[in-house]
Each structure stands twice: as structure tokens, then as C-alpha cells.
PDB file of N, CA and C in Angstrom:
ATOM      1  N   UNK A   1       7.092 -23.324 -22.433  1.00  0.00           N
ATOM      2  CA  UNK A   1       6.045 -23.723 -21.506  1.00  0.00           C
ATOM      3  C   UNK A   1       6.622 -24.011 -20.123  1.00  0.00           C
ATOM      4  N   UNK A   2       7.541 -24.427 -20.153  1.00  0.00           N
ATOM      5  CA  UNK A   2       8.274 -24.795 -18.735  1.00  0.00           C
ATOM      6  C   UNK A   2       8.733 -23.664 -18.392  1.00  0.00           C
ATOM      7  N   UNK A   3       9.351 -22.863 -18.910  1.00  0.00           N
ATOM      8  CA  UNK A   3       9.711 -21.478 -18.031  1.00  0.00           C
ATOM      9  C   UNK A   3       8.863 -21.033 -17.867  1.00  0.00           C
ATOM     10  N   UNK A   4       7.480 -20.680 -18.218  1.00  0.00           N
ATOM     11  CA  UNK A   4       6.043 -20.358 -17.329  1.00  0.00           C
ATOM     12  C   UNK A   4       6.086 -21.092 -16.013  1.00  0.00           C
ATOM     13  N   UNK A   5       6.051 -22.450 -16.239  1.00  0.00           N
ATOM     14  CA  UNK A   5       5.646 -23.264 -14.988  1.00  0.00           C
ATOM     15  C   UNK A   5       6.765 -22.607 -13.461  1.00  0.00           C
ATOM     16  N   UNK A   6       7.510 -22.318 -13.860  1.00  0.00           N
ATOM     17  CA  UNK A   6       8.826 -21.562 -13.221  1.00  0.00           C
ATOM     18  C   UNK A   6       8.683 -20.755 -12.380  1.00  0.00           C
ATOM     19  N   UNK A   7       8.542 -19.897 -13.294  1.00  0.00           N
ATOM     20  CA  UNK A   7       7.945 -18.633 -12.722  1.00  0.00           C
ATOM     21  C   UNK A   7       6.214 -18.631 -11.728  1.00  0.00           C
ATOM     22  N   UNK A   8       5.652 -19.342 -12.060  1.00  0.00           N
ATOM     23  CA  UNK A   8       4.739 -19.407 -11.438  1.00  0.00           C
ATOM     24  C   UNK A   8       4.341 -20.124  -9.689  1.00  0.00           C
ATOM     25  N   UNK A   9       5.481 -20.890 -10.157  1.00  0.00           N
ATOM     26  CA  UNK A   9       5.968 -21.560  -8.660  1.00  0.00           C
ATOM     27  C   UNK A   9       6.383 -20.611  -8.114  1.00  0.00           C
ATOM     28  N   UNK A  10       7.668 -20.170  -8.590  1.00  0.00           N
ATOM     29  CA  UNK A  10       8.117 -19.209  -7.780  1.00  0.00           C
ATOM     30  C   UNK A  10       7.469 -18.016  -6.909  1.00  0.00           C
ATOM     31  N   UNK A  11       6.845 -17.335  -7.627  1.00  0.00           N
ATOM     32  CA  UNK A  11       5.847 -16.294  -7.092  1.00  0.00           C
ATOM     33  C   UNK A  11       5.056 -17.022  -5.896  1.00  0.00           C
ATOM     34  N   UNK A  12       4.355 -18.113  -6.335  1.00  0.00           N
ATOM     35  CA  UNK A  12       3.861 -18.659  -5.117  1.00  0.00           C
ATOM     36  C   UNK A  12       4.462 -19.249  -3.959  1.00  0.00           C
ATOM     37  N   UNK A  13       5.694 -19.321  -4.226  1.00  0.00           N
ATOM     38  CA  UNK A  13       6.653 -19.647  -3.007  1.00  0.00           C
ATOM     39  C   UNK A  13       6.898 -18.261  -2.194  1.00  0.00           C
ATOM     40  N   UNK A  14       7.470 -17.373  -2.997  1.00  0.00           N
ATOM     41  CA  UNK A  14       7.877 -15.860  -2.374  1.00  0.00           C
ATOM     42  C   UNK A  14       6.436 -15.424  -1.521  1.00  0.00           C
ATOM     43  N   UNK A  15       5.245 -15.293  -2.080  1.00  0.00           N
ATOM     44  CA  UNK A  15       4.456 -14.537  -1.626  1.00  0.00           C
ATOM     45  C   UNK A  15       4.914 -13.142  -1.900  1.00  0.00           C
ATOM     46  N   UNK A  16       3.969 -12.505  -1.189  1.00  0.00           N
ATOM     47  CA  UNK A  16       3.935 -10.289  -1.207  1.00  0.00           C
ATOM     48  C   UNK A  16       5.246 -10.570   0.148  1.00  0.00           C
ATOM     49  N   UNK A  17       5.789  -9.209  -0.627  1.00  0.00           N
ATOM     50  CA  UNK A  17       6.954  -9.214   0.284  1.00  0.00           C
ATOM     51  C   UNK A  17       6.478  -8.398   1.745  1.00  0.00           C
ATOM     52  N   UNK A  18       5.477  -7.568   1.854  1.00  0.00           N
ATOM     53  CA  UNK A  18       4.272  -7.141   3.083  1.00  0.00           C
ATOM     54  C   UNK A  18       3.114  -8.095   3.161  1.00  0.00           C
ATOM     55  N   UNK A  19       3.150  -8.532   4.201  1.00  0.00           N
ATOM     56  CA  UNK A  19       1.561  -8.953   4.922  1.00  0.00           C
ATOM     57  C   UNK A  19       0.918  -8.764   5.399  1.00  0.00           C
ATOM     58  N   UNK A  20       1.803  -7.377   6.293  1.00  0.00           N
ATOM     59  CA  UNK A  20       1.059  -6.841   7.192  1.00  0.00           C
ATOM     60  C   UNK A  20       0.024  -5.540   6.803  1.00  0.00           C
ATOM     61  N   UNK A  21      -0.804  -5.012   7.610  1.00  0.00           N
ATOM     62  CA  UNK A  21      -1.610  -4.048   6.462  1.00  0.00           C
ATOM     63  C   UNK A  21      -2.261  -3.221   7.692  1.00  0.00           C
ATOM     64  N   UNK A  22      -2.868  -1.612   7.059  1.00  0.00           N
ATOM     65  CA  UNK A  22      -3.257  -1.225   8.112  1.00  0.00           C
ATOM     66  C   UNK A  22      -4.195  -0.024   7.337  1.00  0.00           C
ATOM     67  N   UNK A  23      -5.636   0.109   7.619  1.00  0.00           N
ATOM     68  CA  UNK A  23      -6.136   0.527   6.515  1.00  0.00           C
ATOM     69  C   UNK A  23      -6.933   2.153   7.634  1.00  0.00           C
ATOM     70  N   UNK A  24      -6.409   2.970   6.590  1.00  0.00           N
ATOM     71  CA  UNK A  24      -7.073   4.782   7.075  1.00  0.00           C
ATOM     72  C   UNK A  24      -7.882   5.222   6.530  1.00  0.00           C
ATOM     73  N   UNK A  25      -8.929   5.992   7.124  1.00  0.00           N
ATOM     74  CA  UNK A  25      -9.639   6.473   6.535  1.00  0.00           C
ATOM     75  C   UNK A  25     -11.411   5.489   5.687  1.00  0.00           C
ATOM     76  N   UNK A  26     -12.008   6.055   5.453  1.00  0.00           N
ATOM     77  CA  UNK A  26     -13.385   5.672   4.770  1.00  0.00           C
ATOM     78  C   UNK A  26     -13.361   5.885   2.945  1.00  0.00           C
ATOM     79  N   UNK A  27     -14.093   4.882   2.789  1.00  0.00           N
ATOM     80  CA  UNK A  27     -14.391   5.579   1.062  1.00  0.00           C
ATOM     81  C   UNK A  27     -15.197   6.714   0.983  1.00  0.00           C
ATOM     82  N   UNK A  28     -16.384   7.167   1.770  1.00  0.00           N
ATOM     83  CA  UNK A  28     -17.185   7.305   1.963  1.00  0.00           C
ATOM     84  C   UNK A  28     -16.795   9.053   2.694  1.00  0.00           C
ATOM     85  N   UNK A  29     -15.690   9.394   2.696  1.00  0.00           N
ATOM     86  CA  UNK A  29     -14.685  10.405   3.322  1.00  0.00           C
ATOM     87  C   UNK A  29     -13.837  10.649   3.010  1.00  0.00           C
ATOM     88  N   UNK A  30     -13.440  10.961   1.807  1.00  0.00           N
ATOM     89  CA  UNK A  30     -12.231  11.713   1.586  1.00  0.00           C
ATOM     90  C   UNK A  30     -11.383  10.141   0.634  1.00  0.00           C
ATOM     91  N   UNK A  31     -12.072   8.853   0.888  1.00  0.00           N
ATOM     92  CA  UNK A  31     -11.086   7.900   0.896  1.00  0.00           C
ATOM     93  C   UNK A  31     -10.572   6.725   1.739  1.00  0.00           C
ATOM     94  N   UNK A  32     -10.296   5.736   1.405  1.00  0.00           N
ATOM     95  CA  UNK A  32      -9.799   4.840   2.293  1.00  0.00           C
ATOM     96  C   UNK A  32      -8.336   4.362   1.821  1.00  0.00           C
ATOM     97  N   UNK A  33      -7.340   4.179   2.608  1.00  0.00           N
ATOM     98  CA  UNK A  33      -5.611   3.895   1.803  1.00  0.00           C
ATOM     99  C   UNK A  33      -5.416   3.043   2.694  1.00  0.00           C
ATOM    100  N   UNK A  34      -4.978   1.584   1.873  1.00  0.00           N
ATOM    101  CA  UNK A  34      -4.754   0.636   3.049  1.00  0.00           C
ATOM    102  C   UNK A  34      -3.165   0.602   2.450  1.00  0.00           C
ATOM    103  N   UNK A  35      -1.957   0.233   3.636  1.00  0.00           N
ATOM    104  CA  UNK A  35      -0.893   0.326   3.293  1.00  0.00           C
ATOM    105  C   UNK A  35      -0.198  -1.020   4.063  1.00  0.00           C
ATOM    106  N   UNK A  36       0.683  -1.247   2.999  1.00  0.00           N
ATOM    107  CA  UNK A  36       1.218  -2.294   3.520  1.00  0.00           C
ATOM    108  C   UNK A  36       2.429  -2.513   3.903  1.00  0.00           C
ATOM    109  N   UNK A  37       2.735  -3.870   4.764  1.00  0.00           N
ATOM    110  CA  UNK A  37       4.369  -3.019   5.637  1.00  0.00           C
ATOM    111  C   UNK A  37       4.928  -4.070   6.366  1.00  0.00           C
ATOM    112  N   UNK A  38       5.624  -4.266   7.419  1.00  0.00           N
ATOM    113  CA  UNK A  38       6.004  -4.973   7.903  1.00  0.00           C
ATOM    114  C   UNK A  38       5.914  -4.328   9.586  1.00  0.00           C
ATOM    115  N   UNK A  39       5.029  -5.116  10.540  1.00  0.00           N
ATOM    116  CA  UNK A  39       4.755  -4.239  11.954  1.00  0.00           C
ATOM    117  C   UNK A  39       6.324  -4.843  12.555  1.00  0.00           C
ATOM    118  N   UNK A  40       6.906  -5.373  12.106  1.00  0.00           N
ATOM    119  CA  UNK A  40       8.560  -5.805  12.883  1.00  0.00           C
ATOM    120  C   UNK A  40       9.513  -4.294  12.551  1.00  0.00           C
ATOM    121  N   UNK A  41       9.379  -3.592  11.647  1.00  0.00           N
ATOM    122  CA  UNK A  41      10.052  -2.452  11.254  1.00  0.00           C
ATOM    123  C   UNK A  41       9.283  -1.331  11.375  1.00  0.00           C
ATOM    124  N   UNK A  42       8.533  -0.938  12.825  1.00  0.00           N
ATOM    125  CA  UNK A  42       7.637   0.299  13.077  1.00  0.00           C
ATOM    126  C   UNK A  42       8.178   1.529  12.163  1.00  0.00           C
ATOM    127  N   UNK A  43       9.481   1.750  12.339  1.00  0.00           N
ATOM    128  CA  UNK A  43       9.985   3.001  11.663  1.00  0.00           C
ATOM    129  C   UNK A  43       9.689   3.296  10.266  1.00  0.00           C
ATOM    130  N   UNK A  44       9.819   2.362   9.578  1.00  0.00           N
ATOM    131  CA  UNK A  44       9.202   1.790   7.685  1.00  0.00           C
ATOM    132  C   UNK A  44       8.379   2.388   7.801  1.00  0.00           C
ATOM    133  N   UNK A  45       6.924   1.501   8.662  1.00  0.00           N
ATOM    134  CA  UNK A  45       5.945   1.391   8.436  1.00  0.00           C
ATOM    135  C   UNK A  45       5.210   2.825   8.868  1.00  0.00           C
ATOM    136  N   UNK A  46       5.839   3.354   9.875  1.00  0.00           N
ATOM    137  CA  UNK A  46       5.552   5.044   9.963  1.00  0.00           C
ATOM    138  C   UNK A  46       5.896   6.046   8.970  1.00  0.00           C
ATOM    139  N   UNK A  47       6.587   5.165   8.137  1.00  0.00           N
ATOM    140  CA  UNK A  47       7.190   6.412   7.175  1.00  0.00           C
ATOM    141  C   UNK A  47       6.286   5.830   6.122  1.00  0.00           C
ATOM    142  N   UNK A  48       6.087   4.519   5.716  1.00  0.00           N
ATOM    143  CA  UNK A  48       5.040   4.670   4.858  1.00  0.00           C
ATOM    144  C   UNK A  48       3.717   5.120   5.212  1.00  0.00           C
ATOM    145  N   UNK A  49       3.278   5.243   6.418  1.00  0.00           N
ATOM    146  CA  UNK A  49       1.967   5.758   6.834  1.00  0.00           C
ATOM    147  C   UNK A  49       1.882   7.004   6.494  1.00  0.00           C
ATOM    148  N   UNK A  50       2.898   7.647   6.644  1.00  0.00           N
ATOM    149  CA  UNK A  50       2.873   9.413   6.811  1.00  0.00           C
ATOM    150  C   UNK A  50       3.390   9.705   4.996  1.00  0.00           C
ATOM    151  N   UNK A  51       3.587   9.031   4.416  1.00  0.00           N
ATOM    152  CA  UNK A  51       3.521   9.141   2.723  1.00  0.00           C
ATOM    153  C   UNK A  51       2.202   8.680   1.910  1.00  0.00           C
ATOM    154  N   UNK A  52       1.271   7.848   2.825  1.00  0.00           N
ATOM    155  CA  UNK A  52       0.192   7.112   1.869  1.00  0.00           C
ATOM    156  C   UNK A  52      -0.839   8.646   2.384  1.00  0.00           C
ATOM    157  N   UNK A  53      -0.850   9.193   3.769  1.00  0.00           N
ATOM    158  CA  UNK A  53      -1.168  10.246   3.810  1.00  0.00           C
ATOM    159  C   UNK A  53      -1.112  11.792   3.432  1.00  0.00           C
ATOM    160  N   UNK A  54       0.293  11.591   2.657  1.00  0.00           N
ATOM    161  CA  UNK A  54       0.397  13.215   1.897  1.00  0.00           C
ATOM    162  C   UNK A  54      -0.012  12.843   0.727  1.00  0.00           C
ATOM    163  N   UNK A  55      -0.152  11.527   0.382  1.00  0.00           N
ATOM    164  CA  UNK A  55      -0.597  11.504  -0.924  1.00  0.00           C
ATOM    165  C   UNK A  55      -1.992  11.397  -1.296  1.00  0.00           C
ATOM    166  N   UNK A  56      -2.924  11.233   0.076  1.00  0.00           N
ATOM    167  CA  UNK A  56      -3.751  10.977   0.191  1.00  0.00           C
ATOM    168  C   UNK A  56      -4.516  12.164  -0.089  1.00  0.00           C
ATOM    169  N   UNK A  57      -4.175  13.699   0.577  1.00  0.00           N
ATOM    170  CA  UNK A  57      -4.434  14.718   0.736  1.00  0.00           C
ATOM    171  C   UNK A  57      -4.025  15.385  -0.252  1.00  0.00           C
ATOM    172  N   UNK A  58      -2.958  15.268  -0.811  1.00  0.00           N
ATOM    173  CA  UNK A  58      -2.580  15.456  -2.904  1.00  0.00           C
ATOM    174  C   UNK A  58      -4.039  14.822  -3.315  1.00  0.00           C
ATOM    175  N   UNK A  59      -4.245  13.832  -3.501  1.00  0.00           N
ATOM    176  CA  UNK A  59      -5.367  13.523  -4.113  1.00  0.00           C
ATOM    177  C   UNK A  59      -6.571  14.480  -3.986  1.00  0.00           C
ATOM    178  N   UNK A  60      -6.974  14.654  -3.194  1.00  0.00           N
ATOM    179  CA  UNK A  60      -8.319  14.961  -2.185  1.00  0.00           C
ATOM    180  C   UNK A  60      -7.893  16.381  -3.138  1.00  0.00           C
ATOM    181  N   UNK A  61      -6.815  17.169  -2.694  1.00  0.00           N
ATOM    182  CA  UNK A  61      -6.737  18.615  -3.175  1.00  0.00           C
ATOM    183  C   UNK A  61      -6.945  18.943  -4.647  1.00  0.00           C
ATOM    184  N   UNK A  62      -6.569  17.869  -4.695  1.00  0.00           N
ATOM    185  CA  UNK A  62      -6.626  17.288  -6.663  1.00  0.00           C
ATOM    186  C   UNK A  62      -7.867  17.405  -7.219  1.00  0.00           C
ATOM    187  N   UNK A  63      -8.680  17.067  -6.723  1.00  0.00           N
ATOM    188  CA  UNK A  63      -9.942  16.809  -6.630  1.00  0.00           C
ATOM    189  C   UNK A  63     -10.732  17.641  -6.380  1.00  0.00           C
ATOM    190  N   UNK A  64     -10.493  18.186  -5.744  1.00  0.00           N
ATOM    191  CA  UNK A  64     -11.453  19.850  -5.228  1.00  0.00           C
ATOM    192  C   UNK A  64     -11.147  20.995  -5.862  1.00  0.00           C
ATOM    193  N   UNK A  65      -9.941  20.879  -6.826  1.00  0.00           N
ATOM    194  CA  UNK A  65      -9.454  22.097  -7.707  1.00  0.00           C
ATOM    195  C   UNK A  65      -8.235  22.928  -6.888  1.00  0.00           C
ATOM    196  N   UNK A  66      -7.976  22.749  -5.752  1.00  0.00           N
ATOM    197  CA  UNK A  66      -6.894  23.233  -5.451  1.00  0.00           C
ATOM    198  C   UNK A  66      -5.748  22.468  -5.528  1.00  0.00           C
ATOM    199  N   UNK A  67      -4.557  23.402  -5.210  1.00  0.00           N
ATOM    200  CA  UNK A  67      -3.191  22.901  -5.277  1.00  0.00           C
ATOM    201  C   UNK A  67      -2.474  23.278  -3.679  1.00  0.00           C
TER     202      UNK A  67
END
């Protein structure tokens, strides 16, 4: 029982290791992908932008029957 209590602190001490967030696109269109990141490391956060978007468009193609 105490190593629960542990762990549970903990997590709430750490928090999400991103806070920052930045959301593309509509549901309502293709989709909406919100991604998360850190705006202190633009370079990251461009490279995760431009990956939540090929995957975004994998999906979509996925979806329509093409490849």
C-alpha cells in the first residue's frame, strides 16, 4: 500500500514532461492532431510538427483506400 502512495506522489510532482501544445487542423476535416512539446526547443517542436503531420496524412490515406 505504501509503494502505491509513492508512486502516486511522484507522478504528481513530475507532471507531463510537455506543456506546451499546439493543435492542427479540424475534426470536422480530415482531423484535428494536437501535439505536444516544449516552445523553448523550436527545432523539437518543428520536427514533431512535421511527423504528427505525415502521420496525419498516413491516416487520412488510410482511410480513403489509398496508399
Amino acid at each position: 500500500m505504501a509503494e502505491n502512495q509513492v508512486i502516486t506522489v511522484r507522478k504528481i510532482l513530475e507532471g507531463p514532461a510537455f506543456q506546451d501544445s499546439i493543435e492542427i487542423g479540424t475534426p470536422g476535416k480530415g482531423g484535428a492532431v494536437k501535439i505536444y512539446g516544449d516552445f523553448g526547443d523550436p527545432a523539437e517542436f518543428v520536427a514533431r510538427i512535421q511527423e504528427a503531420v505525415r502521420l496525419r496524412k498516413m491516416a487520412g490515406d488510410l482511410l480513403e483506400g489509398s496508399s
